[in-house]
PDB file of N, CA and C in Angstrom:
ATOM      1  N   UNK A   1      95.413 155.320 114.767  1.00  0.00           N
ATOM      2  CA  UNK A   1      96.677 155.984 114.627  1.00  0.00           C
ATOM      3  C   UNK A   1      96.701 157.203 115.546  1.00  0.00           C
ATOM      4  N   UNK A   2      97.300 157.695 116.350  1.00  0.00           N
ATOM      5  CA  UNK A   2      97.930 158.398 117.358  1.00  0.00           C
ATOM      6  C   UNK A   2      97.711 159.460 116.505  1.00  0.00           C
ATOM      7  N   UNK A   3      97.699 161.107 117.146  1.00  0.00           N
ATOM      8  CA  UNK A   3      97.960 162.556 116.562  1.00  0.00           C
ATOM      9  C   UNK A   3      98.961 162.788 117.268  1.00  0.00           C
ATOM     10  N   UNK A   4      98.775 164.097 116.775  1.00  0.00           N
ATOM     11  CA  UNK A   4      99.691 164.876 117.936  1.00  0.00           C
ATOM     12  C   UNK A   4     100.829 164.682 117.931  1.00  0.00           C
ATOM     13  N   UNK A   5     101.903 165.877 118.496  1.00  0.00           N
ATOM     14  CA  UNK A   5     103.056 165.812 118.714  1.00  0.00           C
ATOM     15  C   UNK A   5     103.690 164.491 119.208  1.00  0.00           C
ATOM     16  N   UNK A   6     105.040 164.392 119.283  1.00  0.00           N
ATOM     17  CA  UNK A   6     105.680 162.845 119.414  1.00  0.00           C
ATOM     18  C   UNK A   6     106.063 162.889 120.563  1.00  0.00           C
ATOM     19  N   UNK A   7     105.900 161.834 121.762  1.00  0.00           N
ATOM     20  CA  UNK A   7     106.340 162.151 122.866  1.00  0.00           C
ATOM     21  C   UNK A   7     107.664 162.038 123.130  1.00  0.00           C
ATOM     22  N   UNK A   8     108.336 162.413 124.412  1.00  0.00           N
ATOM     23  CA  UNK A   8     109.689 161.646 124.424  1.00  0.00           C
ATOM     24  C   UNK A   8     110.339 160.334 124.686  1.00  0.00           C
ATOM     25  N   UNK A   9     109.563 159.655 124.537  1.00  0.00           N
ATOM     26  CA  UNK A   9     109.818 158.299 124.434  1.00  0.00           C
ATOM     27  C   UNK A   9     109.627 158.035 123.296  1.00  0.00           C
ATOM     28  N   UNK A  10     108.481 158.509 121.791  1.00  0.00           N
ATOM     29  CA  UNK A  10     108.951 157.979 121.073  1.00  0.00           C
ATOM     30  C   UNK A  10     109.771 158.764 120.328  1.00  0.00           C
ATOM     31  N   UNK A  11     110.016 159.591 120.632  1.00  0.00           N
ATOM     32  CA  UNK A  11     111.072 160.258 119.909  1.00  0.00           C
ATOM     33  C   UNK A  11     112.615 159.382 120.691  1.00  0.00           C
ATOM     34  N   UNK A  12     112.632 159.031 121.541  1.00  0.00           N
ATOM     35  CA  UNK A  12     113.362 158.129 122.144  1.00  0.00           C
ATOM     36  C   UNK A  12     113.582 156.624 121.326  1.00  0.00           C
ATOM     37  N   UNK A  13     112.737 156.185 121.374  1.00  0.00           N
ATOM     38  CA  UNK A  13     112.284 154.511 120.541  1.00  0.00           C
ATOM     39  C   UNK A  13     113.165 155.102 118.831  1.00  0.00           C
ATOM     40  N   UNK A  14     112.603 156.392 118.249  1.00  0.00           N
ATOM     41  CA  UNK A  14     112.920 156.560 117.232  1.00  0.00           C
ATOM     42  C   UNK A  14     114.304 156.241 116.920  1.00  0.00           C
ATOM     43  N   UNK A  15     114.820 157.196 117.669  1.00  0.00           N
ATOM     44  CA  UNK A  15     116.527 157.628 117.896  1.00  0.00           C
ATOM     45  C   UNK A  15     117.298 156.319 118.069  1.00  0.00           C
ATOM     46  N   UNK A  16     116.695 155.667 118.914  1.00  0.00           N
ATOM     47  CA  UNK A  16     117.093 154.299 119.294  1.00  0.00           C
ATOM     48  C   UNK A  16     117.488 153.282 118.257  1.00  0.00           C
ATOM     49  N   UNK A  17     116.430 153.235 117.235  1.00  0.00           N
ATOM     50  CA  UNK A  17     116.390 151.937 116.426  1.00  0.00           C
ATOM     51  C   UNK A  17     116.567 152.645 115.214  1.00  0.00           C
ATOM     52  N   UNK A  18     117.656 153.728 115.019  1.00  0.00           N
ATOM     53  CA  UNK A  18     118.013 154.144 113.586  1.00  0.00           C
ATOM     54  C   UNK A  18     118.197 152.912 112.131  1.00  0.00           C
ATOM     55  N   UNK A  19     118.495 152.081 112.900  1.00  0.00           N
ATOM     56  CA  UNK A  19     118.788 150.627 111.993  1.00  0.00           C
ATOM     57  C   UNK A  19     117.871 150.240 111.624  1.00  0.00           C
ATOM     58  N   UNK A  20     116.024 150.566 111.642  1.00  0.00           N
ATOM     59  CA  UNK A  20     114.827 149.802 111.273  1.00  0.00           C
ATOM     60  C   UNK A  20     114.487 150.893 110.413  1.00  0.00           C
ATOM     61  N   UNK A  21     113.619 150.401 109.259  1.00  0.00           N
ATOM     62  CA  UNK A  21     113.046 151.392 108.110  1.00  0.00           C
ATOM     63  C   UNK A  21     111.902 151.923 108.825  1.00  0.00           C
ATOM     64  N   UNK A  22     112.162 153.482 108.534  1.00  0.00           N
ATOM     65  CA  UNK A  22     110.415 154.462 108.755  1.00  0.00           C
ATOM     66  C   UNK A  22     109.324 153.934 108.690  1.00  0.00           C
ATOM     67  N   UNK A  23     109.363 152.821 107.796  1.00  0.00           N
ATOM     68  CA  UNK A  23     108.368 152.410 107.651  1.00  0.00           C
ATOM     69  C   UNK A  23     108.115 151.472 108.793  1.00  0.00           C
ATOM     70  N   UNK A  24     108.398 150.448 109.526  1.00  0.00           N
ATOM     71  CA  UNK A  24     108.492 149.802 110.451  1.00  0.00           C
ATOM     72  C   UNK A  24     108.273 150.646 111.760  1.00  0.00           C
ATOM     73  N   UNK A  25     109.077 151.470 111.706  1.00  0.00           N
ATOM     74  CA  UNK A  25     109.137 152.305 112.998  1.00  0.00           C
ATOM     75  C   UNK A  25     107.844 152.866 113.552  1.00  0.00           C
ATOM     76  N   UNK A  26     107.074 153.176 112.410  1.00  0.00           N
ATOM     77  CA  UNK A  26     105.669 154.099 112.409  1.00  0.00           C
ATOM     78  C   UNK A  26     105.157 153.324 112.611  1.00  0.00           C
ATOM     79  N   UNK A  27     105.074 151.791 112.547  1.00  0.00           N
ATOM     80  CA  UNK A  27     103.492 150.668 112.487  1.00  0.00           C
ATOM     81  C   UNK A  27     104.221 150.478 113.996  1.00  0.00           C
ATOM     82  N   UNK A  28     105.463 150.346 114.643  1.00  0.00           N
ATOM     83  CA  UNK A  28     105.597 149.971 115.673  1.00  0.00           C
ATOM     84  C   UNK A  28     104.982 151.206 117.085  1.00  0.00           C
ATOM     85  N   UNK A  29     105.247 152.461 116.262  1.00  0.00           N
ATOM     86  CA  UNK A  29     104.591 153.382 117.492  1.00  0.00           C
ATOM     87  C   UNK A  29     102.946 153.568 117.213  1.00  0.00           C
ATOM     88  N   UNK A  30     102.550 153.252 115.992  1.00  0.00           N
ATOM     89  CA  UNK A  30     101.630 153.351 116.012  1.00  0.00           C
ATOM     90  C   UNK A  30     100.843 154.708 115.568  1.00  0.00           C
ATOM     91  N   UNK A  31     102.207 155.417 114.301  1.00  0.00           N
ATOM     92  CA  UNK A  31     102.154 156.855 114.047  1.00  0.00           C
ATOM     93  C   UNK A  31     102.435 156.469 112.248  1.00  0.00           C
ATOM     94  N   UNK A  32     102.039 157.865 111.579  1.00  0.00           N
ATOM     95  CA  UNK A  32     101.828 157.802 110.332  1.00  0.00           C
ATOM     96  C   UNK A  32     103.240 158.154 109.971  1.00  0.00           C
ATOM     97  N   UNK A  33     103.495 157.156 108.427  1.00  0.00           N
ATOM     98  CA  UNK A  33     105.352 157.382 108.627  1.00  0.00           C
ATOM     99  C   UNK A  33     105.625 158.598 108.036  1.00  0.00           C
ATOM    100  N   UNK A  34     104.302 159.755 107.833  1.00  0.00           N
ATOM    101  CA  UNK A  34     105.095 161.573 107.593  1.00  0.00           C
ATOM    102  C   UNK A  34     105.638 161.770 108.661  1.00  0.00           C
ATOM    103  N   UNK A  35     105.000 161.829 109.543  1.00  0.00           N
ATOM    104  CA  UNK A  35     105.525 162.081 111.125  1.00  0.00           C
ATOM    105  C   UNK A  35     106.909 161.586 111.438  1.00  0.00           C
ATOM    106  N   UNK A  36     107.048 160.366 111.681  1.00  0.00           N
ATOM    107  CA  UNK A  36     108.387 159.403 111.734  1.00  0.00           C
ATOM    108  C   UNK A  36     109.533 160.255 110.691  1.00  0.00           C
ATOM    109  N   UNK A  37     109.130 160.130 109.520  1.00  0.00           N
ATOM    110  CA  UNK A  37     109.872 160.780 108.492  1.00  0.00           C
ATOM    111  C   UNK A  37     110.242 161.951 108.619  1.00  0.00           C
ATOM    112  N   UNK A  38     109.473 162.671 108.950  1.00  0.00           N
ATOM    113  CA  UNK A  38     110.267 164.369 109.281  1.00  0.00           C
ATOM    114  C   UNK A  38     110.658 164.335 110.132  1.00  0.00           C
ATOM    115  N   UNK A  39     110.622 163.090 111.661  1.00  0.00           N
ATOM    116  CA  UNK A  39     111.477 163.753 112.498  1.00  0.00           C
ATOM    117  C   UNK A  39     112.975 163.264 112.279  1.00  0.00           C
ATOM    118  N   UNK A  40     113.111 162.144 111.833  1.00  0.00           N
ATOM    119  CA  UNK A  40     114.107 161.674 111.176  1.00  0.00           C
ATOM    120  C   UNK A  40     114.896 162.436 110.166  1.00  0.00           C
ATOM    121  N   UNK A  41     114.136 163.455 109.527  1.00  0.00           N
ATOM    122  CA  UNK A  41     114.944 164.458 108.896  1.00  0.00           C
ATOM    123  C   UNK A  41     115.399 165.457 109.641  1.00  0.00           C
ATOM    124  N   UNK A  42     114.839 165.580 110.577  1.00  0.00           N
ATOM    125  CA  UNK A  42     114.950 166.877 111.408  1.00  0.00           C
ATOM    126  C   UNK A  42     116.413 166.541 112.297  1.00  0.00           C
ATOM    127  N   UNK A  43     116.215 165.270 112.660  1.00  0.00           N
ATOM    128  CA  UNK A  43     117.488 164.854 113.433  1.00  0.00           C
ATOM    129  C   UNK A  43     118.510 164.247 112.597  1.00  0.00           C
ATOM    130  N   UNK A  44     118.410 164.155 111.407  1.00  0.00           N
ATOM    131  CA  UNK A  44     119.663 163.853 111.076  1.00  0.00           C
ATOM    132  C   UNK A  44     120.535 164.793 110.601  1.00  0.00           C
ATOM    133  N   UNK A  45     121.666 164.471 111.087  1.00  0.00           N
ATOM    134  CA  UNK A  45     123.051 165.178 110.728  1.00  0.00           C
ATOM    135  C   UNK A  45     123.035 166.159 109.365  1.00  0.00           C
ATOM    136  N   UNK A  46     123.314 167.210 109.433  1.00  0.00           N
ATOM    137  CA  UNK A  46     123.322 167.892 108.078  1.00  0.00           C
ATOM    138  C   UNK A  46     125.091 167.845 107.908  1.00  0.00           C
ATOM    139  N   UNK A  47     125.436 168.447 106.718  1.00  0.00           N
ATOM    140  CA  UNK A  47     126.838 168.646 106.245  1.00  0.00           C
ATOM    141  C   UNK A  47     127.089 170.261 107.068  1.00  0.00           C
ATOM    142  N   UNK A  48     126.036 171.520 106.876  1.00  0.00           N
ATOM    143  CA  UNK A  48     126.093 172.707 107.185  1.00  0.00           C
ATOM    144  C   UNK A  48     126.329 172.706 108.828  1.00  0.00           C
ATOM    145  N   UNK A  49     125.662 171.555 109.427  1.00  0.00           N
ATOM    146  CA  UNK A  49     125.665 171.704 110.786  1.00  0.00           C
ATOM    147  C   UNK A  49     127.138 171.160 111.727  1.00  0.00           C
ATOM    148  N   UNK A  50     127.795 170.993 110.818  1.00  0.00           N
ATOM    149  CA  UNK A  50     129.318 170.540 111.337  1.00  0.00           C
ATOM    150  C   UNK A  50     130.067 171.707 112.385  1.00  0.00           C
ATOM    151  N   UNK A  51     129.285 173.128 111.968  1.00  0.00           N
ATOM    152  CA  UNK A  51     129.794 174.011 112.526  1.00  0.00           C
ATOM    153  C   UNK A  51     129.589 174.438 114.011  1.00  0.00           C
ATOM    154  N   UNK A  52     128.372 173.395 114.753  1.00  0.00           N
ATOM    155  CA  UNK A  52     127.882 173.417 115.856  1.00  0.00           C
ATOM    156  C   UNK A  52     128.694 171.802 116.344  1.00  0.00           C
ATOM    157  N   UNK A  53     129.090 171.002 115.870  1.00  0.00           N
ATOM    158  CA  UNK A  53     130.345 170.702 116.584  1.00  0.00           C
ATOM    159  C   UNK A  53     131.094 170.817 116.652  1.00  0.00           C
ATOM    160  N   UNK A  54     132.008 172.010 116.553  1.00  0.00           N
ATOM    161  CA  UNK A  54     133.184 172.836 116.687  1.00  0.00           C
ATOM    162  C   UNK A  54     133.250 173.704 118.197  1.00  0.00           C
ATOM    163  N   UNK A  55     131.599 173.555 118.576  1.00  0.00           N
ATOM    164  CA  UNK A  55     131.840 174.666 119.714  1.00  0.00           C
ATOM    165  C   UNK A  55     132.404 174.016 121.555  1.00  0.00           C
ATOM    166  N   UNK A  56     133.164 174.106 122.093  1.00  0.00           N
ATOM    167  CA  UNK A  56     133.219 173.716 123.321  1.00  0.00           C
ATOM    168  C   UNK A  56     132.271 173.650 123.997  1.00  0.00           C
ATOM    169  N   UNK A  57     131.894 172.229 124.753  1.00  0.00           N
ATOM    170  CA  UNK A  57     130.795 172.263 125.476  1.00  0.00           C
ATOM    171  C   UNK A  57     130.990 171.441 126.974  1.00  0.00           C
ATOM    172  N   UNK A  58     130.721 172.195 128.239  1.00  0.00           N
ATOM    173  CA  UNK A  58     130.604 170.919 129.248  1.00  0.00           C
ATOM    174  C   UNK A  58     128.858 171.290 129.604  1.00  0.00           C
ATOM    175  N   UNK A  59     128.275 170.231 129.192  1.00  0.00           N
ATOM    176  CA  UNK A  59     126.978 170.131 129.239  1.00  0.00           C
ATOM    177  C   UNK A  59     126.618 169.953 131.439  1.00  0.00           C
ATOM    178  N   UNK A  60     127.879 169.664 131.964  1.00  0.00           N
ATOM    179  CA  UNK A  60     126.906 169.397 133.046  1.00  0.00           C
ATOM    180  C   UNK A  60     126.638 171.046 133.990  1.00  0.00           C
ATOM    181  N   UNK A  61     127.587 171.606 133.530  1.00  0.00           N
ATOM    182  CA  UNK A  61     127.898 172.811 134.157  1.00  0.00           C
ATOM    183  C   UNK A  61     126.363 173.842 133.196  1.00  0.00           C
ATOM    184  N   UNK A  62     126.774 173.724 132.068  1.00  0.00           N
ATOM    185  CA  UNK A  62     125.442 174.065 130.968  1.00  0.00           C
ATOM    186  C   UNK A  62     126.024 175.334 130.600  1.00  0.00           C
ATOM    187  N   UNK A  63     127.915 174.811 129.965  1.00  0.00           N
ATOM    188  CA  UNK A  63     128.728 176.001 129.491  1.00  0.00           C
ATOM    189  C   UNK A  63     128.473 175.401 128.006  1.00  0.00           C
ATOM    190  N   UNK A  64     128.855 176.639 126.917  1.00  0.00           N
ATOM    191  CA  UNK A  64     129.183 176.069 125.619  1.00  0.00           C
ATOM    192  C   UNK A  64     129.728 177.585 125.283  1.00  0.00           C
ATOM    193  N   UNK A  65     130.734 177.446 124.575  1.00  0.00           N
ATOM    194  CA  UNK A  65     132.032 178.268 124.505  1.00  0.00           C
ATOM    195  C   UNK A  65     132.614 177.842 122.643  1.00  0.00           C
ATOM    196  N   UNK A  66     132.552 179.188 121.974  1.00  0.00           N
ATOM    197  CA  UNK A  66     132.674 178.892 120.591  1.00  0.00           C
ATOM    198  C   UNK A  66     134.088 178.787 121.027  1.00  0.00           C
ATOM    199  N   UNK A  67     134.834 178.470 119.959  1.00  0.00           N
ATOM    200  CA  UNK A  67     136.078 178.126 119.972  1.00  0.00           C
ATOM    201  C   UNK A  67     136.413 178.928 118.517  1.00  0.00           C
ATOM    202  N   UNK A  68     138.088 178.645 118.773  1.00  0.00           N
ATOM    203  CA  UNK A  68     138.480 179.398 117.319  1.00  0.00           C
ATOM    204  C   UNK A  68     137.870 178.686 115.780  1.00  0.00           C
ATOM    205  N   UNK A  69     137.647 177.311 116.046  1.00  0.00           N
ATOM    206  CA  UNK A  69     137.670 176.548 114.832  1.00  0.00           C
ATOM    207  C   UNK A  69     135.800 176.870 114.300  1.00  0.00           C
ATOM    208  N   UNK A  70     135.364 177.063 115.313  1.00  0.00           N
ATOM    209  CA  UNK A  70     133.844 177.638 115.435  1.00  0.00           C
ATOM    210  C   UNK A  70     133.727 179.033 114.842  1.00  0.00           C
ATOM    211  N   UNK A  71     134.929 180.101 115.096  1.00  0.00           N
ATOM    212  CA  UNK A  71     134.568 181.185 114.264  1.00  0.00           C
ATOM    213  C   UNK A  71     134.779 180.847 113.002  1.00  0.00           C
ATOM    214  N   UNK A  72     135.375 180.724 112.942  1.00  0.00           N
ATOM    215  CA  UNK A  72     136.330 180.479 111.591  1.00  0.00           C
ATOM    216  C   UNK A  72     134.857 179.869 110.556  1.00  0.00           C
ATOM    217  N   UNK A  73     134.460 178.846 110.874  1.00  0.00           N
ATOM    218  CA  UNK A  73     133.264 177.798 110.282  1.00  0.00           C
ATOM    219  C   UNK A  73     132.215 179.037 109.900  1.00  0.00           C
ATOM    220  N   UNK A  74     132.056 179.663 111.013  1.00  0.00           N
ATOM    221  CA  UNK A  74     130.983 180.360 110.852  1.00  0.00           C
ATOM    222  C   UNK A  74     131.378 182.016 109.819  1.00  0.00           C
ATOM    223  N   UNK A  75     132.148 182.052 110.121  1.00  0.00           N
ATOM    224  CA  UNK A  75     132.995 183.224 108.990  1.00  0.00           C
ATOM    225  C   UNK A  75     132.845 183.019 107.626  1.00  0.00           C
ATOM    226  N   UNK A  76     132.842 181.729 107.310  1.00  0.00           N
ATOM    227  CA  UNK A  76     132.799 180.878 105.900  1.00  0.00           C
ATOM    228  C   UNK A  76     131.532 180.680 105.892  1.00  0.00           C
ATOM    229  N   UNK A  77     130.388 180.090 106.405  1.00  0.00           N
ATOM    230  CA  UNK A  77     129.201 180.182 106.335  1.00  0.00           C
ATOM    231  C   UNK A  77     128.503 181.448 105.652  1.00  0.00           C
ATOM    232  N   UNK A  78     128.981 182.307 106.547  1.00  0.00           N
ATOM    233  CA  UNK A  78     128.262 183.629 106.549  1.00  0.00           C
ATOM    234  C   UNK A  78     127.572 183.992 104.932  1.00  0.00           C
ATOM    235  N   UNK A  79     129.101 183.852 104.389  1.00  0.00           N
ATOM    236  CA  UNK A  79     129.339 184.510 102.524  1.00  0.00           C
ATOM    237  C   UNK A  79     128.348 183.455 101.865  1.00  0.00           C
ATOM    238  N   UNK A  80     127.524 182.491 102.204  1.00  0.00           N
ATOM    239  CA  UNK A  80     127.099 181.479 101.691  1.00  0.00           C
ATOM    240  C   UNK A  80     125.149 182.189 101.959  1.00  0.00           C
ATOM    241  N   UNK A  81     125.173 182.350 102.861  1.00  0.00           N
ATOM    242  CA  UNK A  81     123.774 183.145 103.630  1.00  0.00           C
ATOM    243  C   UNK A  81     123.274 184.428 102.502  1.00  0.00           C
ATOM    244  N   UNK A  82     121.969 184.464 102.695  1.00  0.00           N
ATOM    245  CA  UNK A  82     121.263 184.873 101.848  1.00  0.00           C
ATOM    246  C   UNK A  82     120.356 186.008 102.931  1.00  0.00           C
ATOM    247  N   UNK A  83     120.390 187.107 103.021  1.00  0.00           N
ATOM    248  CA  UNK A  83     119.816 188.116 103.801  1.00  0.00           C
ATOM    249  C   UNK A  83     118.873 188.756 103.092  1.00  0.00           C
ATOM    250  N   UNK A  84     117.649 188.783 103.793  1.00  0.00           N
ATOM    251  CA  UNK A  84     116.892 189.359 102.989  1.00  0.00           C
ATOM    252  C   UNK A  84     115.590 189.788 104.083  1.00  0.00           C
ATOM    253  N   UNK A  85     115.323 191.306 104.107  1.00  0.00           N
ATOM    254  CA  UNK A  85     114.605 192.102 104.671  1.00  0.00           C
ATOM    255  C   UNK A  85     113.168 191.517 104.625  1.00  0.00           C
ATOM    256  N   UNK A  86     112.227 191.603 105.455  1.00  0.00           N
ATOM    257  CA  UNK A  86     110.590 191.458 104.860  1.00  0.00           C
ATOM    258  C   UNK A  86     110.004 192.634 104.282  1.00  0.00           C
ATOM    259  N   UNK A  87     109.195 191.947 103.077  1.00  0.00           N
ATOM    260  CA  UNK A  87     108.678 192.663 102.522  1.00  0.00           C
ATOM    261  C   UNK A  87     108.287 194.329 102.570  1.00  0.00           C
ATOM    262  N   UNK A  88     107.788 194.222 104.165  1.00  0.00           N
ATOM    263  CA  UNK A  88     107.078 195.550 104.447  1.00  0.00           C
ATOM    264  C   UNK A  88     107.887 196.353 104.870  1.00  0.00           C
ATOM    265  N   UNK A  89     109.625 196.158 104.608  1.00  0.00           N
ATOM    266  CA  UNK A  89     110.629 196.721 104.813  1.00  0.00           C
ATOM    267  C   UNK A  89     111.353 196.913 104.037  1.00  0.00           C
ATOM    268  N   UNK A  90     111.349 196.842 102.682  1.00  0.00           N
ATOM    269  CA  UNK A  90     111.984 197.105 101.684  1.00  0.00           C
ATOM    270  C   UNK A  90     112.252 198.653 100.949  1.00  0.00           C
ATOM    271  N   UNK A  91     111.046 199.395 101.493  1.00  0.00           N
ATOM    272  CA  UNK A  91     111.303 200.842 100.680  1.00  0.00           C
ATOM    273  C   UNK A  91     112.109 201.813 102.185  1.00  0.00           C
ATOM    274  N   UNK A  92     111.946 201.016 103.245  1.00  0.00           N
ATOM    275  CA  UNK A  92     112.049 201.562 104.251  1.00  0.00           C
ATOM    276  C   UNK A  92     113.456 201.587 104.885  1.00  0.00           C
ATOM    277  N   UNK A  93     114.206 200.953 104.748  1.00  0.00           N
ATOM    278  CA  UNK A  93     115.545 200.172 105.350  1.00  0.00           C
ATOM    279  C   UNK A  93     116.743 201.004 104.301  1.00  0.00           C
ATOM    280  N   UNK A  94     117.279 201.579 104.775  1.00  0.00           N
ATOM    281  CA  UNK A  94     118.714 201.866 103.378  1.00  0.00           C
ATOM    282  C   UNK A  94     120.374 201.957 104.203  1.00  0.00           C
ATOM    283  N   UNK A  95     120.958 201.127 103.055  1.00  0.00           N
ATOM    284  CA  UNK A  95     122.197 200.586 103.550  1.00  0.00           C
ATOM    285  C   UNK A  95     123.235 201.688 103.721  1.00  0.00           C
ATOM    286  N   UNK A  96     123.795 202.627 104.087  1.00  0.00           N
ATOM    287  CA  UNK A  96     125.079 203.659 103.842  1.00  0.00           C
ATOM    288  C   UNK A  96     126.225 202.780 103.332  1.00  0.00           C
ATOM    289  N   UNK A  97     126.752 201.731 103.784  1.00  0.00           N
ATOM    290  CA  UNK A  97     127.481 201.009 103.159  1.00  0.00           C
ATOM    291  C   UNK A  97     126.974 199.296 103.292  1.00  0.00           C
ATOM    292  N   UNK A  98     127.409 198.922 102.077  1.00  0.00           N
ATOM    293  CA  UNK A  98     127.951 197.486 101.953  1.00  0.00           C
ATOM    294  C   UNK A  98     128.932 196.912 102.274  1.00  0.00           C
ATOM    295  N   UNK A  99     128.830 195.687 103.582  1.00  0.00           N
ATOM    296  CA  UNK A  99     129.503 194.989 103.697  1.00  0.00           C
ATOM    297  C   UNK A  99     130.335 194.240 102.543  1.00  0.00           C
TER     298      UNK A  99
END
């Protein structure tokens, strides 16, 4: 069984054959199906991530340009986000106001 990071081909092969079970996929590259499995989580579509296709993009130029429907997403996100200082910054940090 193979280590190591996934190359781009099989991260390629992966992407490719979304239609075959993890399990298949891994005996075909020849990788353990944790591996297969997280990257498959990693690349699949979230619900939260809808907000990164909202943004204008011409990939050949290598522009990407939020758009109004992109603030907006992310405006609503925000109130959902959970902020929180590290530890070794907690007695240290003080707010004058709240957002």
């Amino acid at each position: 069984m193979k280590k190591g990071p996934l190359s781009n081909k099989e991260k390629q092969f992966i992407e490719d054959n979304q239609s075959m079970s993890p399990e298949d996929i891994a005996t075909e590259l020849g990788r353990s199906l944790k591996v297969v499995a997280r990257y498959i989580e990693i690349k699949s579509p979230e619900k939260d991530s809808a907000t990164h296709e909202l943004f204008a993009r011409k990939t050949e130029r290598g522009v990407t340009v939020m758009t109004e429907a992109a603030s907006m997403a992310g405006d609503e996100n925000k109130s959902n986000r959970v902020v929180s200082s590290p530890k070794r910054y907690e007695g240290v940090i003080h707010k004058i106001k709240e957002d």
